[in-house]
Protein backbone atom coordinates (compact mmCIF):
# COMPACT_ATOMS: atom_id res chain seq x y z
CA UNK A 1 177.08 89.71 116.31
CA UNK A 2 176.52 86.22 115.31
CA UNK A 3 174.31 85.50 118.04
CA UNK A 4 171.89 88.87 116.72
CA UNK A 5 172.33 87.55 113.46
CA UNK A 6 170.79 83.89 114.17
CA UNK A 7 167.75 85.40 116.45
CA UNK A 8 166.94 87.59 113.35
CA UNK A 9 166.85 84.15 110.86
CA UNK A 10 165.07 82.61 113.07
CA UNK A 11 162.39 85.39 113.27
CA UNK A 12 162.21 85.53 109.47
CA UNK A 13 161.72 81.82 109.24
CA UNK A 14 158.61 81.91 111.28
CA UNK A 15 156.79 85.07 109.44
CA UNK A 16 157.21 83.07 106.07
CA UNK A 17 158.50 79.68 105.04
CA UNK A 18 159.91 80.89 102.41
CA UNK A 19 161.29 79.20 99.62
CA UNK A 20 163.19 80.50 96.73
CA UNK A 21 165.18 78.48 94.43
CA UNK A 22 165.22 75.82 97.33
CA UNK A 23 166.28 78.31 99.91
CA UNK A 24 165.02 80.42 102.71
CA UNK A 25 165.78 83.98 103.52
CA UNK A 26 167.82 85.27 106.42
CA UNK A 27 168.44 88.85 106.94
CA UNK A 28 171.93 90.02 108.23
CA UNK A 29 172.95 92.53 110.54
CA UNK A 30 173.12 94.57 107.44
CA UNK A 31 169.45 93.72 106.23
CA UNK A 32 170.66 92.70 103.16
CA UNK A 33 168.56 89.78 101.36
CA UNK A 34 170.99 86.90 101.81
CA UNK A 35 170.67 83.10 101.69
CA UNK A 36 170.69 80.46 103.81
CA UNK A 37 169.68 76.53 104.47
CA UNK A 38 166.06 75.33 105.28
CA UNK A 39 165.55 75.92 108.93
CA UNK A 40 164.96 72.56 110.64
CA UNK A 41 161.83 71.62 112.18
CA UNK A 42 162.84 72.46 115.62
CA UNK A 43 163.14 75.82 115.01
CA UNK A 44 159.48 76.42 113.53
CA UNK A 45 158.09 75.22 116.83
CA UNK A 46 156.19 77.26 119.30
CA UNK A 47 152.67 78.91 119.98
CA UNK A 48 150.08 81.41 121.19
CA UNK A 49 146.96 82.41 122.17
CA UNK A 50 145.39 85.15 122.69
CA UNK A 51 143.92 86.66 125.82
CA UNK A 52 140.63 86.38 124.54
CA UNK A 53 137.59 84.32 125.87
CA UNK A 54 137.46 81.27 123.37
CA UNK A 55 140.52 81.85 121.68
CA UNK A 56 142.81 78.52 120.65
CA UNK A 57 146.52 78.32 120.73
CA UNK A 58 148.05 78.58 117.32
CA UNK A 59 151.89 77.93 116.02
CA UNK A 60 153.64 80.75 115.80
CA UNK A 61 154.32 80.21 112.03
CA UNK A 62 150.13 80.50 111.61
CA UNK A 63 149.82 83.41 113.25
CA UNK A 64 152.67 85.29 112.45
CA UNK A 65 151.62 84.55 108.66
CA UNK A 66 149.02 86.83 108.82
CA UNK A 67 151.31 90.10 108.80
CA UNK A 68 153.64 89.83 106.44
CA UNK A 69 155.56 92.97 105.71
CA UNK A 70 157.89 93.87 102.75
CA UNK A 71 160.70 94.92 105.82
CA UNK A 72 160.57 91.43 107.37
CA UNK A 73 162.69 91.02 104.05
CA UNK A 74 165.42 93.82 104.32
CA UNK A 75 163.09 96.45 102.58
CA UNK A 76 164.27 100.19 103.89
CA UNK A 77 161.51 102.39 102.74
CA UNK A 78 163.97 105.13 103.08
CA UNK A 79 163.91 106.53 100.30
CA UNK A 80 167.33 106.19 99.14
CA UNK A 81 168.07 102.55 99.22
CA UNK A 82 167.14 100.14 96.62
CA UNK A 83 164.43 98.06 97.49
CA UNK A 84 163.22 96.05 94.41
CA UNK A 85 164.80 92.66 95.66
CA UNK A 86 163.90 92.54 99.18
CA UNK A 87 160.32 94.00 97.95
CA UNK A 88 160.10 91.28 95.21
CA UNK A 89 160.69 88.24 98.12
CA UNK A 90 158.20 89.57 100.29
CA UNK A 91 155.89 89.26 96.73
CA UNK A 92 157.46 86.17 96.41
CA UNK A 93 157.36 84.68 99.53
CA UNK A 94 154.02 82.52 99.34
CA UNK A 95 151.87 84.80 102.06
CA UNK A 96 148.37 85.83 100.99
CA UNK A 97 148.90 89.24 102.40
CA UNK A 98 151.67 91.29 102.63
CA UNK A 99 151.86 94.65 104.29
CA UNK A 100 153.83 97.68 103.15
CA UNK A 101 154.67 99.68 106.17
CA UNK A 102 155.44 103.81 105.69
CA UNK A 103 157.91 104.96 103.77
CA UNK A 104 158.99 105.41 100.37
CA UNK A 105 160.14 102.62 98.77
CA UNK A 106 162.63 102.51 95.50
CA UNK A 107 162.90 100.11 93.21
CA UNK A 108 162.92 99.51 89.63
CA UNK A 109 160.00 97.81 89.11
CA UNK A 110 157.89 94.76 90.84
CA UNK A 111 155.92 92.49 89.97
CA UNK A 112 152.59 89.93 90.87
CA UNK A 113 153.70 86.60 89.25
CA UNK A 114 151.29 84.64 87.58
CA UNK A 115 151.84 81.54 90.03
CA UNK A 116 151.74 83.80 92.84
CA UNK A 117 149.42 83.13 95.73
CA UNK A 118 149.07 86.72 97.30
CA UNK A 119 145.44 88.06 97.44
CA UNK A 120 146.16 91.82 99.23
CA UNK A 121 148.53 94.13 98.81
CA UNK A 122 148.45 96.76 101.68
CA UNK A 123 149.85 99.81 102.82
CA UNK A 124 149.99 101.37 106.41
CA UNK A 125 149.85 104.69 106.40
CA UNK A 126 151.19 106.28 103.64
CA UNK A 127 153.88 104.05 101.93
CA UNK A 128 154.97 104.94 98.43
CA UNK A 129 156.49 103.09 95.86
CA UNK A 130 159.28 105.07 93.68
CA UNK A 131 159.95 104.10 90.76
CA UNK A 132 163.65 104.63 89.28
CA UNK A 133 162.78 106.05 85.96
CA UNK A 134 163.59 104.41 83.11
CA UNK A 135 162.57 103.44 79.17
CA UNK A 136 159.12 101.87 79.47
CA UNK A 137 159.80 100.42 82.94
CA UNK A 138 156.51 99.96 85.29
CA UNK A 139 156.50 100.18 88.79
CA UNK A 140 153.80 97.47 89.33
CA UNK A 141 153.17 94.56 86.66
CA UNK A 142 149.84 91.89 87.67
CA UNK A 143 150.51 88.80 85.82
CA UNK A 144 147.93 86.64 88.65
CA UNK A 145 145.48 86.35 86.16
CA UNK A 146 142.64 87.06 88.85
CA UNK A 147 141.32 88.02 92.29
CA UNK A 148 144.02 90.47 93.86
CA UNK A 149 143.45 93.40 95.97
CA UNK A 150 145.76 96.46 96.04
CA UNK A 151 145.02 99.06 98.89
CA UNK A 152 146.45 102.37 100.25
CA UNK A 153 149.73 103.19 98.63
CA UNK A 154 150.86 105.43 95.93
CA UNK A 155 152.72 104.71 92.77
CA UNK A 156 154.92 107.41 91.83
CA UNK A 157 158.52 107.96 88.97
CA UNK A 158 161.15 109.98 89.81
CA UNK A 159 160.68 111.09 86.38
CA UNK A 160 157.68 113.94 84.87
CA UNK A 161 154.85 113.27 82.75
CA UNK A 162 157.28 114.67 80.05
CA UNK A 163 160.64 113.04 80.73
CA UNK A 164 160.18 110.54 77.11
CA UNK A 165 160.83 107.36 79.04
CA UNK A 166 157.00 105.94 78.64
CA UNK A 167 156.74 104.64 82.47
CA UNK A 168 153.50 103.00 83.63
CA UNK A 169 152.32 103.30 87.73
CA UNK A 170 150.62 100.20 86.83
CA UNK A 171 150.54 97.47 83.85
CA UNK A 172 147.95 94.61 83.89
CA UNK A 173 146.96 92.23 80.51
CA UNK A 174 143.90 90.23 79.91
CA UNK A 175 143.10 90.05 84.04
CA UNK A 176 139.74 89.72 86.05
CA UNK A 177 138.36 90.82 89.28
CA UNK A 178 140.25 92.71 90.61
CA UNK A 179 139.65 95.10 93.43
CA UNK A 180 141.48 98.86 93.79
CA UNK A 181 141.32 100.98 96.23
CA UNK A 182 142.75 104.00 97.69
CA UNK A 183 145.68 104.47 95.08
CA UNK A 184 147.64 107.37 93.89
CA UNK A 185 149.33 107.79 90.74
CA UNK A 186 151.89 110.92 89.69
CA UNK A 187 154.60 111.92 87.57
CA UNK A 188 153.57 108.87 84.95
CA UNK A 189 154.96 109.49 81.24
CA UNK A 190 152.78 106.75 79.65
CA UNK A 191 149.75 106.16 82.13
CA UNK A 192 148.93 105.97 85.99
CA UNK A 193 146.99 102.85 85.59
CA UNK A 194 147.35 100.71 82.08
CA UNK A 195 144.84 97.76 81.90
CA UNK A 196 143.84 96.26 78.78
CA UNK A 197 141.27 93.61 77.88
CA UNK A 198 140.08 93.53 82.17
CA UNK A 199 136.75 91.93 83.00
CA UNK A 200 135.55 92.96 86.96
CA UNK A 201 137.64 95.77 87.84
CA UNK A 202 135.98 97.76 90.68
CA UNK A 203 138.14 100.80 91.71
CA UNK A 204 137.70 103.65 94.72
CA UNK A 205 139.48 106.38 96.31
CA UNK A 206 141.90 106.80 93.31
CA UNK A 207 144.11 109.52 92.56
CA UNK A 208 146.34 110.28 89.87
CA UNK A 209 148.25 113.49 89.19
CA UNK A 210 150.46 114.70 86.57
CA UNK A 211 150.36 111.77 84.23
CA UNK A 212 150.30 111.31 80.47
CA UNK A 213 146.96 109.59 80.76
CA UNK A 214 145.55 108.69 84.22
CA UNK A 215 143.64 105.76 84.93
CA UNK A 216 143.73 104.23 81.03
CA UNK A 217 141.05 100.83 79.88
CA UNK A 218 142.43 99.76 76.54
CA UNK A 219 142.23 96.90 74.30
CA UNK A 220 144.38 93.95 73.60
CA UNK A 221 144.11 91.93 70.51
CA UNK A 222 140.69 93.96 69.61
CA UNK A 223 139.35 92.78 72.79
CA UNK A 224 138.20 95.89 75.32
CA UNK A 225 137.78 96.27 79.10
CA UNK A 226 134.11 95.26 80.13
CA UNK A 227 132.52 95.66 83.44
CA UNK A 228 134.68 98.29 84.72
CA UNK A 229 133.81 100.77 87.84
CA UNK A 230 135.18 103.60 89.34
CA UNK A 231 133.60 105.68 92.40
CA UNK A 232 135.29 108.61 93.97
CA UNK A 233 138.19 109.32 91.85
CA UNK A 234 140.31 112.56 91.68
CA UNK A 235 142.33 113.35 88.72
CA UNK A 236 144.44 116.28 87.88
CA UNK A 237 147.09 117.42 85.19
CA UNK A 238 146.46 114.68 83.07
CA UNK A 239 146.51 114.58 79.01
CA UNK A 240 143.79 112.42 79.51
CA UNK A 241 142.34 111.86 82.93
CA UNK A 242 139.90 109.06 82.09
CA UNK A 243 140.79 107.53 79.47
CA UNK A 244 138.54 104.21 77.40
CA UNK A 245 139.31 102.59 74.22
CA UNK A 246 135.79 100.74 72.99
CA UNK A 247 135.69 99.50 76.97
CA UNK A 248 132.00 98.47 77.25
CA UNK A 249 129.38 98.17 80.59
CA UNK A 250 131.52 100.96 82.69
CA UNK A 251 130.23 102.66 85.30
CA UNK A 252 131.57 106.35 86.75
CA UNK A 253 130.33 107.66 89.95
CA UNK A 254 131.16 110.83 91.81
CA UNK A 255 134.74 111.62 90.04
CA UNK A 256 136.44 114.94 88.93
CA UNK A 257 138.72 115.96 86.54
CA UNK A 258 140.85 118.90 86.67
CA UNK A 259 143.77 120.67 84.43
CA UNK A 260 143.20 117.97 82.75
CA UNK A 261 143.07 117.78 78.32
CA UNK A 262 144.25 119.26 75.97
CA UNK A 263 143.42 122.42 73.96
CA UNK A 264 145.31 121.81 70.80
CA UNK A 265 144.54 118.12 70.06
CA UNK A 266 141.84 115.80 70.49
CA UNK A 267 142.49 114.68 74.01
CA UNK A 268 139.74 115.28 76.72
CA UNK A 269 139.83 114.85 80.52
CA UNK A 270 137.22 112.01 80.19
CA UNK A 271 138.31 110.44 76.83
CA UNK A 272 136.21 107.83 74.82
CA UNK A 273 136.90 105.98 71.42
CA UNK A 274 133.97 103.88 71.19
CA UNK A 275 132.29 101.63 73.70
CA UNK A 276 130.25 103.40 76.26
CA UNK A 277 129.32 103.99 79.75
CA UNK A 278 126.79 105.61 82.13
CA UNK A 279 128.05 108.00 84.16
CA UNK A 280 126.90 110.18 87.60
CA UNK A 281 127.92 112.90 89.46
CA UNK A 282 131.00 114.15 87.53
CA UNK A 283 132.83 116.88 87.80
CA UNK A 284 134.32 119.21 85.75
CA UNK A 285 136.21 122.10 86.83
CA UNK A 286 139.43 124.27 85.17
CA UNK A 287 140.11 121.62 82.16
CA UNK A 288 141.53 122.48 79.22
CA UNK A 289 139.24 120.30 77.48
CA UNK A 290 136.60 118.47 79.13
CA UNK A 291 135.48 115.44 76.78
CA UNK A 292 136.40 113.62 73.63
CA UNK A 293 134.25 110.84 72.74
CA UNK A 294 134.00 109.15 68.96
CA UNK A 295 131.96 106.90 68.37
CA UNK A 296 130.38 106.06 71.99
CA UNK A 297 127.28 105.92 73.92
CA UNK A 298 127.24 107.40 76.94
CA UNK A 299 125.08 108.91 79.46
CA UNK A 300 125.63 111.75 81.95
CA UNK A 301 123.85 112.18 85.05
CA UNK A 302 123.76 114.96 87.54
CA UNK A 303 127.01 116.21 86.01
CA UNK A 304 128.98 119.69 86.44
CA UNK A 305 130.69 121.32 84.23
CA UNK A 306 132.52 124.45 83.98
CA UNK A 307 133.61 125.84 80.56
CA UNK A 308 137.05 124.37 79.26
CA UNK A 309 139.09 126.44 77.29
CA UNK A 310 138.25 124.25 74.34
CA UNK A 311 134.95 123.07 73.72
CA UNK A 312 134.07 119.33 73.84
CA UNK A 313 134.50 116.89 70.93
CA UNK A 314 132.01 114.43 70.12
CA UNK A 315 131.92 112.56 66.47
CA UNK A 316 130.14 109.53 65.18
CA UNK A 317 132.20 107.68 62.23
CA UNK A 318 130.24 105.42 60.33
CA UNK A 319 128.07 104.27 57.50
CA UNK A 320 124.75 104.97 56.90
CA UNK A 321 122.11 103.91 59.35
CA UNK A 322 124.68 102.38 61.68
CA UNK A 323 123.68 102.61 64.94
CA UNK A 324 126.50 104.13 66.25
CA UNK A 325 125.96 105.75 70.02
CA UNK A 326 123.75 107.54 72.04
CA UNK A 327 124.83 111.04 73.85
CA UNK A 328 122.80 112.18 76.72
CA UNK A 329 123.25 114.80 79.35
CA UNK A 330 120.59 115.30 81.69
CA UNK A 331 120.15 118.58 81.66
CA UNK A 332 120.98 119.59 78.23
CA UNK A 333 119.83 116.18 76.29
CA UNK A 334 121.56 115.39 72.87
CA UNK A 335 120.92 112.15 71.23
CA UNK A 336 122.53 111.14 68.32
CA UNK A 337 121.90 107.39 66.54
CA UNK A 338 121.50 105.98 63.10
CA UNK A 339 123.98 108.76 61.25
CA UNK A 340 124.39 109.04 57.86
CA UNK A 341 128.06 109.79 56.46
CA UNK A 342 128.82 113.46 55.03
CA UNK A 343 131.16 115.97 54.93
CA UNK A 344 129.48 118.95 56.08
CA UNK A 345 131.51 121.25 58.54
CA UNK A 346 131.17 124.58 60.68
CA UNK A 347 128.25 124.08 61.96
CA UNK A 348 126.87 123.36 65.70
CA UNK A 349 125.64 120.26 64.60
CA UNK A 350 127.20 117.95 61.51
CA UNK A 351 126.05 114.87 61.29
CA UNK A 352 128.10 111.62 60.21
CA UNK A 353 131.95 111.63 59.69
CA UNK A 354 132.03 115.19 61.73
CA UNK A 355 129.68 115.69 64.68
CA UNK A 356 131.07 118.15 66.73
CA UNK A 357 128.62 119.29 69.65
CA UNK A 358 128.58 122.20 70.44
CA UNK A 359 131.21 124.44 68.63
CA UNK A 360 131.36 127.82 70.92
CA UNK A 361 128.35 129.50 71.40
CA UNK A 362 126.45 126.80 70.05
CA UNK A 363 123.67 124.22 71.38
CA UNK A 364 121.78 121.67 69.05
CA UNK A 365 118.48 119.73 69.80
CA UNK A 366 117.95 116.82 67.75
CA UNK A 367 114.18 115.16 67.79
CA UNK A 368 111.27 116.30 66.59
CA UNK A 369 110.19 112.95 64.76
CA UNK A 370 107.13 112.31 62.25
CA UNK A 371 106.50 108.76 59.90
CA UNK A 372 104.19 108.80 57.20
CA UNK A 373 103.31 106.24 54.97
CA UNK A 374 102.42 106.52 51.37
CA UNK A 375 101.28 103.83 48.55
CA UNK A 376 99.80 103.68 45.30
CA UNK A 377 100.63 103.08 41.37
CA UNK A 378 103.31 104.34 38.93
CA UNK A 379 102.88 105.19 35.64
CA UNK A 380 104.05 102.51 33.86
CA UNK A 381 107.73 102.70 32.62
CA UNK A 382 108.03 106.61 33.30
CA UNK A 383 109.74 107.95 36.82
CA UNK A 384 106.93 108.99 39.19
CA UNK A 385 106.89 111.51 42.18
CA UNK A 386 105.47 109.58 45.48
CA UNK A 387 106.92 112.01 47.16
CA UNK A 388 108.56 115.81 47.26
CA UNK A 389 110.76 117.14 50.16
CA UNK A 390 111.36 120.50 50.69
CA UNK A 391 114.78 121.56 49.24
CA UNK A 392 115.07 123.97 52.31
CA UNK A 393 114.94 120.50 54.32
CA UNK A 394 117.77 119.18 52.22
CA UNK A 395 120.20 122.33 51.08
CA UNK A 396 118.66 125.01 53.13
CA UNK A 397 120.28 126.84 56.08
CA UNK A 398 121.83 124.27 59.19
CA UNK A 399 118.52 125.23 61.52
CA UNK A 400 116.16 124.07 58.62
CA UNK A 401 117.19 120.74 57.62
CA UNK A 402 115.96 117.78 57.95
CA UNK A 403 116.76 113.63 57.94
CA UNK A 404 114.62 110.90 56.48
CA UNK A 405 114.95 106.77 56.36
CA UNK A 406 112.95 105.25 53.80
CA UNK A 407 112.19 101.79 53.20
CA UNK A 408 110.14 101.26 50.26
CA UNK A 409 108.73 98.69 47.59
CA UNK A 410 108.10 98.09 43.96
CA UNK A 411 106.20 96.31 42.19
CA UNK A 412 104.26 93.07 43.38
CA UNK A 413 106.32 90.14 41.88
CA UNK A 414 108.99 88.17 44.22
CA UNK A 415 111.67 90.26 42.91
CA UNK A 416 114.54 90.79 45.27
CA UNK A 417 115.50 94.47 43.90
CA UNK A 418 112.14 95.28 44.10
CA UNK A 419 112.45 96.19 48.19
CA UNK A 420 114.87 98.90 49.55
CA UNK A 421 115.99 101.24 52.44
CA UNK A 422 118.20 103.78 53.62
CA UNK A 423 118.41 107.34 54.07
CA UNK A 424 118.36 110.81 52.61
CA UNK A 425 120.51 113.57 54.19
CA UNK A 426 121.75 116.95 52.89
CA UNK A 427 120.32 116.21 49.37
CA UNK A 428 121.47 112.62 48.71
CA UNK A 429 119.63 109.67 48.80
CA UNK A 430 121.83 106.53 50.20
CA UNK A 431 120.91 103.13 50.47
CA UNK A 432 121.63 100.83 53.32
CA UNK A 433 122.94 97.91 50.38
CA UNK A 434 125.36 100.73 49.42
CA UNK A 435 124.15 100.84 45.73
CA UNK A 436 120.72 102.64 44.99
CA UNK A 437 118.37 100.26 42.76
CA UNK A 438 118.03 101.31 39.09
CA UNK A 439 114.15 101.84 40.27
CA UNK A 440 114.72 104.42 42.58
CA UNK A 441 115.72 107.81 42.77
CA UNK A 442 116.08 111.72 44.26
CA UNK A 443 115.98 113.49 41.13
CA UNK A 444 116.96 117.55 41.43
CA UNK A 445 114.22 118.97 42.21
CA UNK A 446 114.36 116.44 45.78
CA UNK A 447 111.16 114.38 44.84
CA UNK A 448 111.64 110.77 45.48
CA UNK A 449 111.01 108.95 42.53
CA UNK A 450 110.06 105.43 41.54
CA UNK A 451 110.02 103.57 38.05
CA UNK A 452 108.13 100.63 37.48
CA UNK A 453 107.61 98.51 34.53
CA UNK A 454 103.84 96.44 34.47
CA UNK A 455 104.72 93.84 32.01
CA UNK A 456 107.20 92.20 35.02
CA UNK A 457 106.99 93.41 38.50
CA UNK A 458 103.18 95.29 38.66
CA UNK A 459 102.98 99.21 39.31
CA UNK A 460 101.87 98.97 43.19
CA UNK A 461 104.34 100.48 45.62
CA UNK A 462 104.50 101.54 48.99
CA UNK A 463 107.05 103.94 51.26
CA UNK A 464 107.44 104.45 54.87
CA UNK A 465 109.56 107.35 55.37
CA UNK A 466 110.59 108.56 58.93
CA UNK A 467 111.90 112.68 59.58
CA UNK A 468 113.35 113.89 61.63
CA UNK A 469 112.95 117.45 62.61
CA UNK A 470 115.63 119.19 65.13
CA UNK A 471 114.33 123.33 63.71
């Protein structure tokens, strides 16, 4: 037994000088993680080559190094044996690619170090990594601030989606180009994938089923994702399935979303708050809502979608002629930009604090748009109509109304009150300053009014209003 025990050392030694603490691994007949003494030099010697025209003899240490696998640690991947220590070595062990051979492998959580050298992590076949469920434990943390690839392996809890314990498939902070691919996520309380404040992430082939939120892009310190893509990605039984918080620059290209959302609260299968992204080829099929988005511009192409059993939520939340986002499908085009606040509801289309496109059964089109300019001179010290709007523009049924911006002077002297702009919307005249000037006005009747006063300012004005026109 001894003699088994020193060949198997010996072997270790040779995939991976490794060093922890000042020691290097040998496994045991048991394959239990166990330490031992630096090997001496004799025992690293010996080479190859292989039978290949041209090819050079190498050490055996060189070559070997270029297959490291999690089981030339004591890792089991039998899905019954803890495996977080001899899986953390092999992480540890100073290789720039280690292998995870099939089988499930338990542990309680791993991680990529921030000192750590390893570039690829790679499964064979169809290796999973179980995590032990537990309060807010992750399977996979990335602290190597950049350039690591993860590749064909799934990410599951023993736990549900619902178990309370907040468990995260994957956790990575403030990180940059990195590379995904071919990654499953399930049974996630918190999220499949967590990353927050990434720059470069380019993901493909993902999957991730029955998870709180799916594949998640958040922000840390008020800093979003940015340049984020993901091609070919399946998602099922998520909350949210897609899931951005003011991420900017992200791409989404041939991905679907199913039994995904939720009916009852604001959570879609593709979720924005804020940022934006242009999207193609999505697919929507047997959600229970399909998409939330406030405050974001995004644009669909070629996309199909089936009818959720809630409608889609999309709001813009801002001040007055904030540009705020863009929404545009290609084959049923809504854009939406520059909205005034207000606090009109129950309609298809309510624009400001509560657009909500479409409610069921409805469809909006908003365009139409005219500019007109109009000058001349007030009577002096009395209000004067330069312009009336139609009241059925302003109060009148949903289908009939109308928005205007104005920007307008008064009054020829360098006076800065004498210049202003903003909108009108639903009857109210706002101005961009947030205070209307003491010149200006919408009286009842919805005529724009100035009032001028010769003896200071002149009675010349001028107005450039814009409307638009969805009826």
């Amino acid at each position: 037994m001894r003699k088994r025990s020193r060949t198997t050392f010996i072997i270790a030694t040779l995939l991976c000088s490794l060093s922890v603490g000042g020691w290097l691994l040998a496994l045991s007949d048991d394959a239990t993680p166990t330490r031992s003494t630096p090997a001496t030099s004799r025992e690293r010697t010996g080479t190859t080559t292989i039978a290949r025209t041209g090819a050079v003899s190498r050490t055996l240490p060189d070559k070997l190094g270029e297959a490291i696998s999690v089981k030339d640690f004591g890792a089991t991947g039998d899905g019954r044996t803890d495996d977080t220590i001899a899986f953390q070595v092999a992480l540890d062990c100073g290789a720039q690619r280690v292998l995870i051979p099939e089988g499930v492998y338990v542990t309680t959580g791993l991680e990529i170090k921030e000192k750590s050298v390893l570039t690829t992590l790679q499964g064979i076949g169809k290796p999973v990594i179980r995590l032990t469920t537990g309060r807010n434990r992750v399977a996979l943390t990335c602290n190597k601030s950049q350039f690591v690839n993860l590749v064909d392996f799934t990410l599951e809890s023993s736990g549900t989606k619902d178990d309370g314990n907040a468990t995260v498939g994957i956790l990575a902070v403030s990180k940059s180009y990195y590379s995904l691919s071919g990654l499953r996520f399930a049974n996630f309380s918190a999220r499949g994938l967590q990353v927050k404040q990434c720059v470069y992430w380019g993901l493909e082939d993902m999957t991730a089923q029955g998870c709180t939120y799916g594949l998640s892009f958040e922000t840390h310190q008020n800093i979003p994702c940015s340049t984020v893509t993901v091609t070919r990605a399946y998602i099922t039984g998520c909350t949210r399935g897609l899931s951005f918080e003011s991420a900017v620059l992200v791409g989404l290209n041939s991905c679907v979303l199913e039994y995904c959302g939720n009916k009852t609260t604001e959570d879609g299968a593709l979720h924005f708050a804020g940022g934006g992204a242009n999207m193609s080829q999505l697919y929507f099929e047997a959600n229970y809502r399909n998409l939330f988005a406030s405050d974001a511009a995004m644009i669909f192409n070629g996309l199909y979608e089936l009818t959720a059993e809630a409608p889609n939520i999309v709001k813009f939340v801002g001040t007055a002629f904030d540009r705020r986002g863009a929404l545009r499908f290609d084959h049923h085009q809504l854009g939406a930009a520059r909205i005034g606040p207000d606090q009109t509801a129950g309609y298809d289309l309510t624009i400001g604090t509560n657009l909500v496109a479409p409610l069921a059964g409805g469809s909006v089109r908003w365009g139409d748009t005219t500019k007109e300019t109009i000058q001349g001179k007030a009577t002096a010290g009395s209000w004067t109509t330069i312009k009336s709007i139609p009241e059925v523009e302003m109060t009148g049924p949903v289908n009939s109304r109308a928005h205007y911006e104005y920007a307008v002077y008064g009054g020829t002297a360098d006076l800065g009150t004498g210049f202003d702009s903003g909108t009108i919307l639903n009857g109210v005249m706002r101005s961009h300053s947030g205070t209307l000037p003491a010149w200006l006005r919408l009286d009842a009747s919805k005529d724009i009014q100035i009032k001028l006063d010769s003896s200071s300012y002149g009675l010349s004005y001028k107005i450039v209003l814009t409307r638009v026109y969805p009826g």
